[in-house]
Protein backbone atom coordinates (compact mmCIF):
# COMPACT_ATOMS: atom_id res chain seq x y z
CA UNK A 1 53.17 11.07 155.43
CA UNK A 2 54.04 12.64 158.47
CA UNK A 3 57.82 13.64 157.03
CA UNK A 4 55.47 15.42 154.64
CA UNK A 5 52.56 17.45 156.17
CA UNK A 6 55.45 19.99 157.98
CA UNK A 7 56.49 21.36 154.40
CA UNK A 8 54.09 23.72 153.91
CA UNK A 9 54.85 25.41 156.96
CA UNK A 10 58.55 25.19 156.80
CA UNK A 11 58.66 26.65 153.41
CA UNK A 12 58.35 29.88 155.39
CA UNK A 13 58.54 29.74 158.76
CA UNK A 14 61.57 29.08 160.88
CA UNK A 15 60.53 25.79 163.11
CA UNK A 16 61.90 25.97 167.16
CA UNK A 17 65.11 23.68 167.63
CA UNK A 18 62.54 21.29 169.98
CA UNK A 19 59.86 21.35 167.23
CA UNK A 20 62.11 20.08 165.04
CA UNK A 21 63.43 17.47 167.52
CA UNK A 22 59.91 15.98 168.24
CA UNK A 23 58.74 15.48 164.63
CA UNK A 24 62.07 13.85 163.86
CA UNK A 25 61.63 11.45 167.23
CA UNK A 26 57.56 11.12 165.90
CA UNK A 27 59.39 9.77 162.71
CA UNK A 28 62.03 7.21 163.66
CA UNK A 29 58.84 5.84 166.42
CA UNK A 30 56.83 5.20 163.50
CA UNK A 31 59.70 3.84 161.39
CA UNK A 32 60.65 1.18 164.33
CA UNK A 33 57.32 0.96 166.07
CA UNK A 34 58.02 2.70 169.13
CA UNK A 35 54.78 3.78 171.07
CA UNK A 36 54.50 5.55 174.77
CA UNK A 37 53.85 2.55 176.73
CA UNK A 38 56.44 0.31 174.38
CA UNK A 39 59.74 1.04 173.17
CA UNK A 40 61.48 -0.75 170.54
CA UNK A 41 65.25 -1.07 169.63
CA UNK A 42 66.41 1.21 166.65
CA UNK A 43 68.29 -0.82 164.95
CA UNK A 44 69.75 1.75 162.46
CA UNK A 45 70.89 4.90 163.58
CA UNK A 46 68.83 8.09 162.73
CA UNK A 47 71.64 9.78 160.42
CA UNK A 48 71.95 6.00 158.20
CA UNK A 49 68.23 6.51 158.14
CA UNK A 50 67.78 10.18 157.26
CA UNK A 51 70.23 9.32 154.15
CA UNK A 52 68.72 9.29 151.28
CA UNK A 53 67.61 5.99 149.25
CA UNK A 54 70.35 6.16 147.16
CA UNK A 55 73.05 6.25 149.00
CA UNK A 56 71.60 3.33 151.30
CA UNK A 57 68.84 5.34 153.56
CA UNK A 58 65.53 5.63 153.91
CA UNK A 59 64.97 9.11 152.49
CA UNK A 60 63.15 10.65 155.32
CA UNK A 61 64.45 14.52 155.96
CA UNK A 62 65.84 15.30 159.11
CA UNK A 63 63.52 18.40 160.30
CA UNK A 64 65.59 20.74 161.03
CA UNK A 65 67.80 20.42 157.30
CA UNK A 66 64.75 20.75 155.80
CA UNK A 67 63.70 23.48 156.81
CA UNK A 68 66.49 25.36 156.52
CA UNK A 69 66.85 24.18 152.76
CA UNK A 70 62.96 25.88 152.17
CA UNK A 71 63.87 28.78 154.21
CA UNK A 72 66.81 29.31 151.59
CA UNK A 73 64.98 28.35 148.75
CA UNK A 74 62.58 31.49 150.48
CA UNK A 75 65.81 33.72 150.36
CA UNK A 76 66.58 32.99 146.49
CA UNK A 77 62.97 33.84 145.26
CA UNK A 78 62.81 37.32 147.23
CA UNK A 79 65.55 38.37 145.34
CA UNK A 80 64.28 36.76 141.85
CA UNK A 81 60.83 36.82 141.72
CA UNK A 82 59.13 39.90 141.15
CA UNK A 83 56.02 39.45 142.90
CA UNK A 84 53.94 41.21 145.58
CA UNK A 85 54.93 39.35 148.87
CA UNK A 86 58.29 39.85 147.73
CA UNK A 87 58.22 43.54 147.02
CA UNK A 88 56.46 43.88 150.21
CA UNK A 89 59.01 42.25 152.74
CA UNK A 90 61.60 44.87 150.59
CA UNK A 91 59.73 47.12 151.63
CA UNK A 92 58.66 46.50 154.92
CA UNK A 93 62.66 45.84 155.87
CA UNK A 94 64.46 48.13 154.51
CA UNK A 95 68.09 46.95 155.59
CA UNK A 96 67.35 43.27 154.01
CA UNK A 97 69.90 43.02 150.76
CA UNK A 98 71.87 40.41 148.92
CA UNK A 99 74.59 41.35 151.12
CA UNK A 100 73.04 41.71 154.41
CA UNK A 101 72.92 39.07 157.09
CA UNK A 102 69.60 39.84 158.44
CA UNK A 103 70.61 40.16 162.39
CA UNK A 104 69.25 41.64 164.99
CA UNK A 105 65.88 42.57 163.31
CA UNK A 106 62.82 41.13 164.88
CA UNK A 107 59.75 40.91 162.19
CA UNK A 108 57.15 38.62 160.75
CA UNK A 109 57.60 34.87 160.79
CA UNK A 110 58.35 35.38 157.28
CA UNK A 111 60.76 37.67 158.07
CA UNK A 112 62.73 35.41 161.30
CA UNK A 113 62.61 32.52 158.19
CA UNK A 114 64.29 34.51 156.00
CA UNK A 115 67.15 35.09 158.61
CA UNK A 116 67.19 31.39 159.72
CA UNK A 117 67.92 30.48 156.12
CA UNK A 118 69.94 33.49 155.23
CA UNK A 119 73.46 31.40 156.29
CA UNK A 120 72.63 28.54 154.27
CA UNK A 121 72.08 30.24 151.16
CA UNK A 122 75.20 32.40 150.90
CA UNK A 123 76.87 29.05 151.55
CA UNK A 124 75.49 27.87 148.33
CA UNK A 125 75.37 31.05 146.21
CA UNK A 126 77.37 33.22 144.54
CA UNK A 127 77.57 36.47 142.37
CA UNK A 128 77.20 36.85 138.53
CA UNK A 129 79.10 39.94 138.06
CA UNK A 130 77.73 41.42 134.90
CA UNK A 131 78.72 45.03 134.84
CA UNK A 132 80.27 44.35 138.35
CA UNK A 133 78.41 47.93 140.04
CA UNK A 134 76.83 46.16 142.49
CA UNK A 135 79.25 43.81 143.78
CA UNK A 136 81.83 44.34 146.59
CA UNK A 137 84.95 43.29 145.53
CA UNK A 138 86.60 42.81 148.49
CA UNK A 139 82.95 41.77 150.60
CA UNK A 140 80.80 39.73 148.16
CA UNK A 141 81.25 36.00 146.86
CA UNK A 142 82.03 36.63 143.28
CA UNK A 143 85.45 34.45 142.64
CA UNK A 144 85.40 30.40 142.30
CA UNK A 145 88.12 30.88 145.58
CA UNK A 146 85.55 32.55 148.05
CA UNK A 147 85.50 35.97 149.27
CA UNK A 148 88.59 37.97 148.07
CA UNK A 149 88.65 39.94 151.71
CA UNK A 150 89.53 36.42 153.74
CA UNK A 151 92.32 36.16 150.61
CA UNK A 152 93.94 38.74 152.18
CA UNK A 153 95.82 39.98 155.91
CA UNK A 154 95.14 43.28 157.57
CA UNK A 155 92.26 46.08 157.81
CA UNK A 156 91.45 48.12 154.54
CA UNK A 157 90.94 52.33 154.13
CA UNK A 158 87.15 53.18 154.28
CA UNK A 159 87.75 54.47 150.33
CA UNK A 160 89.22 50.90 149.18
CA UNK A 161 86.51 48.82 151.17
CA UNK A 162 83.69 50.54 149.37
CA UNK A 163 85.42 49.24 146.40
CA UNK A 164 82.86 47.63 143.47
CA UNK A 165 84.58 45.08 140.71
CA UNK A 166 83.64 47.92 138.15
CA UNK A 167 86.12 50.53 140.17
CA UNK A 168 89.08 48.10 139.85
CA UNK A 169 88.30 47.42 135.92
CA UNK A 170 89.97 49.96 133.48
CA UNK A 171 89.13 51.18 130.32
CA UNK A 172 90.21 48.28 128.44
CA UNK A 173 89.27 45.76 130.22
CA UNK A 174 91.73 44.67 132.75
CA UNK A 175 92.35 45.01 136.29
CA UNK A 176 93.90 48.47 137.85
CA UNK A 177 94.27 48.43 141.24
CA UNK A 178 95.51 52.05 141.22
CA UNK A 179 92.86 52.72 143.86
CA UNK A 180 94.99 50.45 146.32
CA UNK A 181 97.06 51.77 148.71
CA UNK A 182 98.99 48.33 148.96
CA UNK A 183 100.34 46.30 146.22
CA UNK A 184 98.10 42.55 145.76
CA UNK A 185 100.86 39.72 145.94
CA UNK A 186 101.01 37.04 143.00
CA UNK A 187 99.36 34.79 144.51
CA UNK A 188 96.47 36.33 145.00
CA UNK A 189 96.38 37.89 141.56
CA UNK A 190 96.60 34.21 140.16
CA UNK A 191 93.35 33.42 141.60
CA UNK A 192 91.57 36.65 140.63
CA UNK A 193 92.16 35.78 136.99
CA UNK A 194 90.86 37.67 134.45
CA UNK A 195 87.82 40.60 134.67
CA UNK A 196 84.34 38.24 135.14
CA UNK A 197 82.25 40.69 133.71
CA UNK A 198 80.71 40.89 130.61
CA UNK A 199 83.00 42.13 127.32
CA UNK A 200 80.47 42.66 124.69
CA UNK A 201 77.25 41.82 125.93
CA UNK A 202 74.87 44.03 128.69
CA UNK A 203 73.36 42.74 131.83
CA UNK A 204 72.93 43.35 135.75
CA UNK A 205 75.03 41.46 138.23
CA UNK A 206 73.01 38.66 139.74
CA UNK A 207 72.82 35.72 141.94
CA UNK A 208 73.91 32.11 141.32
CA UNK A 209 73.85 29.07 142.56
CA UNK A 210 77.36 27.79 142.98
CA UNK A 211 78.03 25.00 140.56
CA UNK A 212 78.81 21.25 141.47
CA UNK A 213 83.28 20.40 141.65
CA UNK A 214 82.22 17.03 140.99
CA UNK A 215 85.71 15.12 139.51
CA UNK A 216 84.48 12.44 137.79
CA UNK A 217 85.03 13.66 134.24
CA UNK A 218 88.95 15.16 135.36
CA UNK A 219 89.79 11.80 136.37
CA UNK A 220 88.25 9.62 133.32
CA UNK A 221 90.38 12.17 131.35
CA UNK A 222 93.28 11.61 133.35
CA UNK A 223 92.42 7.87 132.86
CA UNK A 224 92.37 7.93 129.02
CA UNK A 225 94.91 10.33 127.95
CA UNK A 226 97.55 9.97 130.53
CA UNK A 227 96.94 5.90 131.66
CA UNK A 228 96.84 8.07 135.76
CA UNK A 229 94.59 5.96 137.59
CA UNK A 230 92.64 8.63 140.21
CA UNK A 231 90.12 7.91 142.71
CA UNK A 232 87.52 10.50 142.49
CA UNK A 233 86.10 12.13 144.83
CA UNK A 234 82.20 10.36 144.92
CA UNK A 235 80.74 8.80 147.39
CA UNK A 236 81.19 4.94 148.00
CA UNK A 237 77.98 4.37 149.82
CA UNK A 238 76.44 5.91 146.83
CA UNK A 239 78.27 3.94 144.69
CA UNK A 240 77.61 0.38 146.24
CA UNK A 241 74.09 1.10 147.12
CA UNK A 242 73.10 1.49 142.97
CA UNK A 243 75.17 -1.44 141.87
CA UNK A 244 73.29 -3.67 144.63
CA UNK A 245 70.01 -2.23 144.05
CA UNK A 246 70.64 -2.62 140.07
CA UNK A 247 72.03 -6.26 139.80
CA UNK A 248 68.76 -7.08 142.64
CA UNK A 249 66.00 -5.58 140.38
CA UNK A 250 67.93 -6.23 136.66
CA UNK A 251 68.24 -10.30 136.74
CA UNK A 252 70.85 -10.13 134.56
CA UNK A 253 73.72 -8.09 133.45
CA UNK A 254 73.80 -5.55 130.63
CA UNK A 255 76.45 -6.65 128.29
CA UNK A 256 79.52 -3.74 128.09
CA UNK A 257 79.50 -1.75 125.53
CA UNK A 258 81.80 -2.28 122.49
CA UNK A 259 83.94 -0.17 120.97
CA UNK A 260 85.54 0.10 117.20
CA UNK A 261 88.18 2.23 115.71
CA UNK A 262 87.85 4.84 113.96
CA UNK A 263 90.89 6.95 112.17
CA UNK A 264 90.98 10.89 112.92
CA UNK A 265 92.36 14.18 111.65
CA UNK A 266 92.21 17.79 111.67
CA UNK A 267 89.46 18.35 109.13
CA UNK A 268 89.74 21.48 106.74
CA UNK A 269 86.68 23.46 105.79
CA UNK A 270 86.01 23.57 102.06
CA UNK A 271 87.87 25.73 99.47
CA UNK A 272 87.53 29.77 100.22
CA UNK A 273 86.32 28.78 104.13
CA UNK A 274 87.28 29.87 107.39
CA UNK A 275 87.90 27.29 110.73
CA UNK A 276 88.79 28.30 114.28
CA UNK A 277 89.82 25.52 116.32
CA UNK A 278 89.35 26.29 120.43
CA UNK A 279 90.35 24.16 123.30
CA UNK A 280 89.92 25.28 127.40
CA UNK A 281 91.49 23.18 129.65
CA UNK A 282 91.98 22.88 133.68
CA UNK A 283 95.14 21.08 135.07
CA UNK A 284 92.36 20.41 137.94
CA UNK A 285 88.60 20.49 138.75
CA UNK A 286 88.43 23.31 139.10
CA UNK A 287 92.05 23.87 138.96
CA UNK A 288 94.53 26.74 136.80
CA UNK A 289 93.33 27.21 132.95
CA UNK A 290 94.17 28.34 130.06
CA UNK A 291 92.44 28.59 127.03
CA UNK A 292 93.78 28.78 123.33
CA UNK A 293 92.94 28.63 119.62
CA UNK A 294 94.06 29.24 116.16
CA UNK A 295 92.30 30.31 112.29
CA UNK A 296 93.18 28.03 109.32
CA UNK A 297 92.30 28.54 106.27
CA UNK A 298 91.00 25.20 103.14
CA UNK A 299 94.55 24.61 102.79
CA UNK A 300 95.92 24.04 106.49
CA UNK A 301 97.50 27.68 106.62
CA UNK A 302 97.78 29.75 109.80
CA UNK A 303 95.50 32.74 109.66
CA UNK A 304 95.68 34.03 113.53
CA UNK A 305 96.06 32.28 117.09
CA UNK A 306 95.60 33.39 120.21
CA UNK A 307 96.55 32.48 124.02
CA UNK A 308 94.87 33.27 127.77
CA UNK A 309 96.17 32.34 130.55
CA UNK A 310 93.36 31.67 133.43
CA UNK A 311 92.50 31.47 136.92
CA UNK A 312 91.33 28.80 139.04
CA UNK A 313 87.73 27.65 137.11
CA UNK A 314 86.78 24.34 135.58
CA UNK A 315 86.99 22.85 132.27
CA UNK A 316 83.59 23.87 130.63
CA UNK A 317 84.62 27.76 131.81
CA UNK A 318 87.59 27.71 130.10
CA UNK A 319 85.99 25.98 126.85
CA UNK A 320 83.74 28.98 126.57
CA UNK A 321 86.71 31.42 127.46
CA UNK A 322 88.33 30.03 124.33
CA UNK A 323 85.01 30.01 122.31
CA UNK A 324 84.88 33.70 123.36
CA UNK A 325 88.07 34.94 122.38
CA UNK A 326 87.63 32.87 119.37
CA UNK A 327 84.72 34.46 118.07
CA UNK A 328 86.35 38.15 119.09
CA UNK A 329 89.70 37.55 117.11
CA UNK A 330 87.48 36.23 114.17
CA UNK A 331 85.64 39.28 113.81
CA UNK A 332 88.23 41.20 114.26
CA UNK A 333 89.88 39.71 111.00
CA UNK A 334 86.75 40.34 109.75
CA UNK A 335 85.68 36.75 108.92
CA UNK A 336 81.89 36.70 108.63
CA UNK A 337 81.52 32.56 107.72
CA UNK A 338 83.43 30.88 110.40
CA UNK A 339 83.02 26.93 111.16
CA UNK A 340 83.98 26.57 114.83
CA UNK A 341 85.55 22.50 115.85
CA UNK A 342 85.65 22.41 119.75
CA UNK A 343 86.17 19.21 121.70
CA UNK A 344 84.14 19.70 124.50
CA UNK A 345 80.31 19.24 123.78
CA UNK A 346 78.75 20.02 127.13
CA UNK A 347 79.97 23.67 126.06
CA UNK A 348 78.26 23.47 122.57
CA UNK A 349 75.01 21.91 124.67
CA UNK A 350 75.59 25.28 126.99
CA UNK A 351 75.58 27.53 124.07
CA UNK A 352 72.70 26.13 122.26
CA UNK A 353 70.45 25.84 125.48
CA UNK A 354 68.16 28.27 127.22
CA UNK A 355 70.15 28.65 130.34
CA UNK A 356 68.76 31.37 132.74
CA UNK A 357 70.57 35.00 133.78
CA UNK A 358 71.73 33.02 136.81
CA UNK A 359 73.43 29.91 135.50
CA UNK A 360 76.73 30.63 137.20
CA UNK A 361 78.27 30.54 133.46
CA UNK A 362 75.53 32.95 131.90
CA UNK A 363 77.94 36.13 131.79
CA UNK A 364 80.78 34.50 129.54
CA UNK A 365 77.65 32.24 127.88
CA UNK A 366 75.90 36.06 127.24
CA UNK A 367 78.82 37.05 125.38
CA UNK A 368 79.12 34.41 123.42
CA UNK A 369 76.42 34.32 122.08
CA UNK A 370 76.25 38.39 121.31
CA UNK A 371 79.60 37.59 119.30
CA UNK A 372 77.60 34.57 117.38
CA UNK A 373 75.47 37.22 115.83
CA UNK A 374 77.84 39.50 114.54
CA UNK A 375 78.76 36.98 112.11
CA UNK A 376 76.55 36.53 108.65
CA UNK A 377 77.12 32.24 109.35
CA UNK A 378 78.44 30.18 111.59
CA UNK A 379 78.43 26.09 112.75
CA UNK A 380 79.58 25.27 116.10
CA UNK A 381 80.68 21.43 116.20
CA UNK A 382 82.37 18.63 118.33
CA UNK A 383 85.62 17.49 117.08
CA UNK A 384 87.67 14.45 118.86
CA UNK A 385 90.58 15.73 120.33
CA UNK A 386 92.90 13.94 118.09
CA UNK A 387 91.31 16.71 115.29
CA UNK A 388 91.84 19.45 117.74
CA UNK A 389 95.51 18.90 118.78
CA UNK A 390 96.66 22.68 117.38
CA UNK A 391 94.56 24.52 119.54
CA UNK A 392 95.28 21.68 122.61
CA UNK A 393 98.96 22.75 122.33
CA UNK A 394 98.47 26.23 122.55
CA UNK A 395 96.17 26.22 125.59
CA UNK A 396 98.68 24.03 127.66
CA UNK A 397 101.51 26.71 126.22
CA UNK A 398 100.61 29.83 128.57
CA UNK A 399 103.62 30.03 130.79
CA UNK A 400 105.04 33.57 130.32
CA UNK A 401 101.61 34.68 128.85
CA UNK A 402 99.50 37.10 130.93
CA UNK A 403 95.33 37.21 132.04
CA UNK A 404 95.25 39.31 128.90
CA UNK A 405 94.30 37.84 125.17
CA UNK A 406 97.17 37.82 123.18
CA UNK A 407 96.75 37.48 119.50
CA UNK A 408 99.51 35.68 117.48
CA UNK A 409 100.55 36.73 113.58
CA UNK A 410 102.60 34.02 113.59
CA UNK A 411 102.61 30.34 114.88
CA UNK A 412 105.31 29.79 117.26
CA UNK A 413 107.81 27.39 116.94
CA UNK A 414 106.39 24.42 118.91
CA UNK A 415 103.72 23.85 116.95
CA UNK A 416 104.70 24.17 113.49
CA UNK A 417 105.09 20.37 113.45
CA UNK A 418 101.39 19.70 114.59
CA UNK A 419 100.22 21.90 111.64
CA UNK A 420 102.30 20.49 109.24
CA UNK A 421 100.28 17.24 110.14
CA UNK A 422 97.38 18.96 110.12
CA UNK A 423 98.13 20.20 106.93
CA UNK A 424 98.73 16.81 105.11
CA UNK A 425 95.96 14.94 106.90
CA UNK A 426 97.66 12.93 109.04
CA UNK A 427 95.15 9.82 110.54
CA UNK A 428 94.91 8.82 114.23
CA UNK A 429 93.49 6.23 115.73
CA UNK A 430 90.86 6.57 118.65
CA UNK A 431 88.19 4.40 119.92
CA UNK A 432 84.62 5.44 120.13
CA UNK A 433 81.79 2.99 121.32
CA UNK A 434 79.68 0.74 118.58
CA UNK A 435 76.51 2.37 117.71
């Protein structure tokens, strides 16, 4: 209870260092018994009990953390909500922006919140570029690899530090860094990737939260398809604290799951139809990507490919990179009933949800699903990748390829054998769990 009756006040005004020390000290007294006139021993430290419960604590906040967490939670809902105490602090400070670090301005406690949590949430956010006007390319936190400024060695011209990702976008789409008086090395031009801004779609940059780089679902890949045994990166305490707590509460253990065989293979829409097969695919999490796909028609027959090489983003980024470029080389064949196979279903579950303007995927998401209209009919479904091993080979074949989509006529010669399979419905095995 006591933990508790501080929030409302720390949602929006920046507690004193000692403030924060006493209600923390209040806290572990209570927790061990402590009074004035009798101390008692603590016999778990203050960090093991400020944990939270699943990892082994207590779940009690440490003061000072939580505030700072409100007070950045504050910073996020000036910028996003379009009410009147938020339009009035605009107002009222003038110099406060989503770029601004809010020192050396004295204000409202509102205001001295607001710059106590200002550090913490640029730490966890990052920029949507949409049309990429209002967003520094050099300054701002746009790229998965951090600001592109701290990339880089040396002072800038006044001209190319004003810089906005729009200015360094041409006409068609790709980078021009004309406007630079220096030539960007490879290295840094591999991590830029391709433009992030929106291709068909319309929309204001924004702020994100920065999504999780949790590798749990890299290594179980890596585990499955390539027999590499990889220790990802979780938490152990974590780990051991739910397996005690469950085997203490369950009584018994819940039997594994079973699995059966089932035989796969590249299945062919029906006579007259249209299927583009997509894969994305990071050699890390997030690591390099690459993203590829190909249009067959009822009999097997290649139709049109295409190949991207990518930057440094995750696996679900480069699944709807594919499903993107997909959809554009479609129409521009002018298919109007396409059936899409894609292995990777937290994409399709992305596509088909509601996310919000600042899902940190909602400008690739956007144009997908402006592209999804343009066509009279279309079905978007999983497919194991056993049926998807075309468009697997051509995203892992990018070497030589540039940021650019390039469009293929022709198959190239390294996968002619997969679509001959394809082709005469060759069966694979795989194992998928008993229903």
């Amino acid at each position: 209870m006591l933990a508790a009756i501080p929030n409302y006040y720390m949602q929006t005004m920046a507690l004193l260092e000692a403030t924060c020390n006493n209600l923390d000290k209040m806290n572990r007294d209570f927790i061990w018994g402590s009074t004035n006139d009798k101390k008692k021993i603590h016999l778990v430290s203050w960090d093991t009990s400020a944990r939270p419960k699943k990892i082994g604590g207590l779940g009690v906040k440490k003061t000072e953390a939580a505030n700072k967490a409100s007070l950045a939670k504050l910073n996020w809902n000036l910028i996003h909500e379009n009410k009147g105490w938020a339009h009035t602090i605009k107002a009222k400070y003038r110099r406060y922006n989503t770029n601004s670090t809010c020192k050396g301005w004295r204000g409202s406690y509102v205001w001295q919140g607001l710059r106590k949590g200002r550090e913490v949430f640029n730490k966890g956010t990052k920029w949507n570029a949409k049309d990429g006007r209002a967003v520094s390319f050099w300054e701002d936190h746009w790229n998965v690899n951090g600001i592109i400024k701290n990339l880089i060695q040396g002072p800038l011209f006044l001209g190319e530090a004003s810089l906005k990702i729009y200015d360094m976008i041409s006409d068609n789409g790709i980078w021009c860094f004309n406007k630079l008086s220096f030539v960007l090395p490879p290295h840094i031009l591999d991590l830029l990737g391709p433009p992030p801004i929106l291709q068909f779609a319309s929309g204001s940059d924004c702020i994100s939260w920065i999504g999780s780089k949790n590798a749990l679902w890299h290594n179980r890949n890596k585990f499955v398809f390539e027999q590499t045994m990889l220790l990802p990166k979780v938490n152990y305490d974590a780990t051991l604290a739910k397996a005690t707590e469950f085997f203490h509460i369950s009584g018994k253990c819940t039997p594994p799951r079973t699995t059966k065989q089932v035989m796969v293979k590249w299945e062919p829409p029906t006579r007259g139809e249209i299927k583009l097969n997509i894969d994305g695919l990071a050699i890390d999490y997030p690591g390099k990507a690459s993203a590829g796909g190909l249009i067959r028609d009822h009999l097997g027959r290649w139709v049109k490919g295409f190949v991207r090489k990518l930057c440094i983003i995750s696996n679900v980024d480069a699944e709807l990179w594919a499903l993107r470029d997909g959809l554009n080389l479609a129409l521009k064949c002018n298919i109007n009933k396409l059936y899409v196979d894609m292995d990777a279903s937290s994409a399709i579950d992305l596509i088909n949800s509601e996310a919000s303007e600042t899902h940190p995927l909602s400008t690739i998401i956007s144009d997908c699903r402006l592209l999804m209209t343009r066509l009279q009919e279309l079905r978007i479904q999983h497919a194991f990748c056993e049926g998807n091993q075309c468009a697997d080979i051509l995203a892992k074949k990018v070497v030589g390829f540039d940021f650019v989509c390039t469009f293929l006529d022709n198959p190239l010669t390294w996968i002619n054998l997969q679509l001959e399979a394809d082709s005469r419905g060759v069966l694979y095995l795989r194992n998928v769990p008993n229903s």
